[in-house]
C-alpha atoms as a PDB file:
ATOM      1  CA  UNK A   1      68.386 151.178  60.023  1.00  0.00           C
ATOM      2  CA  UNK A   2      69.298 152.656  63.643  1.00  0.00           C
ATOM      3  CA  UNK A   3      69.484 149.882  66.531  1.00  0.00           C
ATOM      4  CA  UNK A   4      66.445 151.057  68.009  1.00  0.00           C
ATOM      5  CA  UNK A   5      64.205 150.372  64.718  1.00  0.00           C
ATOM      6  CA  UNK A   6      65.917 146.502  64.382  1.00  0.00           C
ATOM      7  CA  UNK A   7      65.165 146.405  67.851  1.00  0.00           C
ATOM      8  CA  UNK A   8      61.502 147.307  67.416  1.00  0.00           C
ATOM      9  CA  UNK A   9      61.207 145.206  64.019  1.00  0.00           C
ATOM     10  CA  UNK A  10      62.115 142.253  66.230  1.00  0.00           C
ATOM     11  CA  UNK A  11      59.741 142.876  68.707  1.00  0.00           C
ATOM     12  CA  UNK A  12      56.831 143.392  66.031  1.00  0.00           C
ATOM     13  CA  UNK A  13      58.668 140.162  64.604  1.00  0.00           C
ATOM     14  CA  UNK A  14      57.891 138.149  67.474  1.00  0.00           C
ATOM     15  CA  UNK A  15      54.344 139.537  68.413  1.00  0.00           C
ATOM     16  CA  UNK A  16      53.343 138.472  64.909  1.00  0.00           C
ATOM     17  CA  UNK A  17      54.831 134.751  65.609  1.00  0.00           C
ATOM     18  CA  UNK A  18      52.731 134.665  68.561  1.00  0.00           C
ATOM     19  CA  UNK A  19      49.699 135.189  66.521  1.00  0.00           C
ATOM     20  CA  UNK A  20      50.703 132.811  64.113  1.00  0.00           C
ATOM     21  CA  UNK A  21      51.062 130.443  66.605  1.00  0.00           C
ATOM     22  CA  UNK A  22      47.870 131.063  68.148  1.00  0.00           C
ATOM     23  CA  UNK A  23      46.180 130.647  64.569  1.00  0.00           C
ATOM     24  CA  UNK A  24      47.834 127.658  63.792  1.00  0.00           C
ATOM     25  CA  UNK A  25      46.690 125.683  67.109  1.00  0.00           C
ATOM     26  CA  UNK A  26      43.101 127.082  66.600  1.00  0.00           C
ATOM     27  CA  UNK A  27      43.172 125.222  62.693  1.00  0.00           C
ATOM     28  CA  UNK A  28      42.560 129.392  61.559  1.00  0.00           C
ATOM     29  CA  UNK A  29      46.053 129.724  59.463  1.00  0.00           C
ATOM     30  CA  UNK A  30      45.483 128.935  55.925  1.00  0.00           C
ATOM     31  CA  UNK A  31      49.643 129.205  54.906  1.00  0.00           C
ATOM     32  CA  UNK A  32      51.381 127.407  57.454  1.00  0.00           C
ATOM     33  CA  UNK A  33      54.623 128.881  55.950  1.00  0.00           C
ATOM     34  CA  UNK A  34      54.595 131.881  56.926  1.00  0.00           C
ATOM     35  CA  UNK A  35      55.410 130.709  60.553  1.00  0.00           C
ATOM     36  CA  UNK A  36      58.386 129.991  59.185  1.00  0.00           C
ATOM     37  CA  UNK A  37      59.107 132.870  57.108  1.00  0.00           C
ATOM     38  CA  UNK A  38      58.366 134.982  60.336  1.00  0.00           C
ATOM     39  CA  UNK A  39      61.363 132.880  62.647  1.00  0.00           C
ATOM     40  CA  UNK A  40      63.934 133.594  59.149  1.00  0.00           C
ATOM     41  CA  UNK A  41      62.975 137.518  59.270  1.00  0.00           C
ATOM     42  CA  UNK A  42      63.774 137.185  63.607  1.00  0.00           C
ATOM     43  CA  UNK A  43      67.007 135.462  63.139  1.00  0.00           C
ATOM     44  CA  UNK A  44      68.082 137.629  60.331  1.00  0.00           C
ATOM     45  CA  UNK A  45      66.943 141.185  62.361  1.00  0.00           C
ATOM     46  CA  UNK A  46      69.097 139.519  65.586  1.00  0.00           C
ATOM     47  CA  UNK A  47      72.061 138.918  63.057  1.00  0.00           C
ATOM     48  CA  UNK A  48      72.658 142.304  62.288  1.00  0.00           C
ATOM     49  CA  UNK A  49      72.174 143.075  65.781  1.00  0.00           C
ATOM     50  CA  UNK A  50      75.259 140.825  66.826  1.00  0.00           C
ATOM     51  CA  UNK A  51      77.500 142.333  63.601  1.00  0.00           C
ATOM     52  CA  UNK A  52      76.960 145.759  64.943  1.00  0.00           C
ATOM     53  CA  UNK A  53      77.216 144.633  68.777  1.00  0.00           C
ATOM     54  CA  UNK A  54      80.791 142.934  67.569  1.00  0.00           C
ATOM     55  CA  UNK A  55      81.927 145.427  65.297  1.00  0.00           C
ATOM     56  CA  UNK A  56      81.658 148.127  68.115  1.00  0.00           C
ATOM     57  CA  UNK A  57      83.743 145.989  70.308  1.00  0.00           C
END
């Protein structure tokens, strides 16, 4: 994957957390989980981000 598609994952990443979030306060999520599941798949996308930002240094 080219920086620019992590970089747009992440953003898509953290637009779905926000709606997760939303549903959760409003009692509408059914799998409380997958808020979760949504922060591992941001940290991991901005991990690979900082190998590549370090490795070019």
């Amino acid at each position: 994957m080219s920086d620019e598609e992590l970089a747009k994952q992440v953003e898509e990443a953290h637009r779905e957390l926000f709606n997760l979030r939303f549903r959760l306060a409003t009692k509408q999520l059914a799998n409380h989980r997958e808020v979760r599941t949504v922060k591992k798949r941001i940290a991991r996308l901005k991990t690979i981000m900082r190998e590549r930002e370090l490795s070019q240094a």
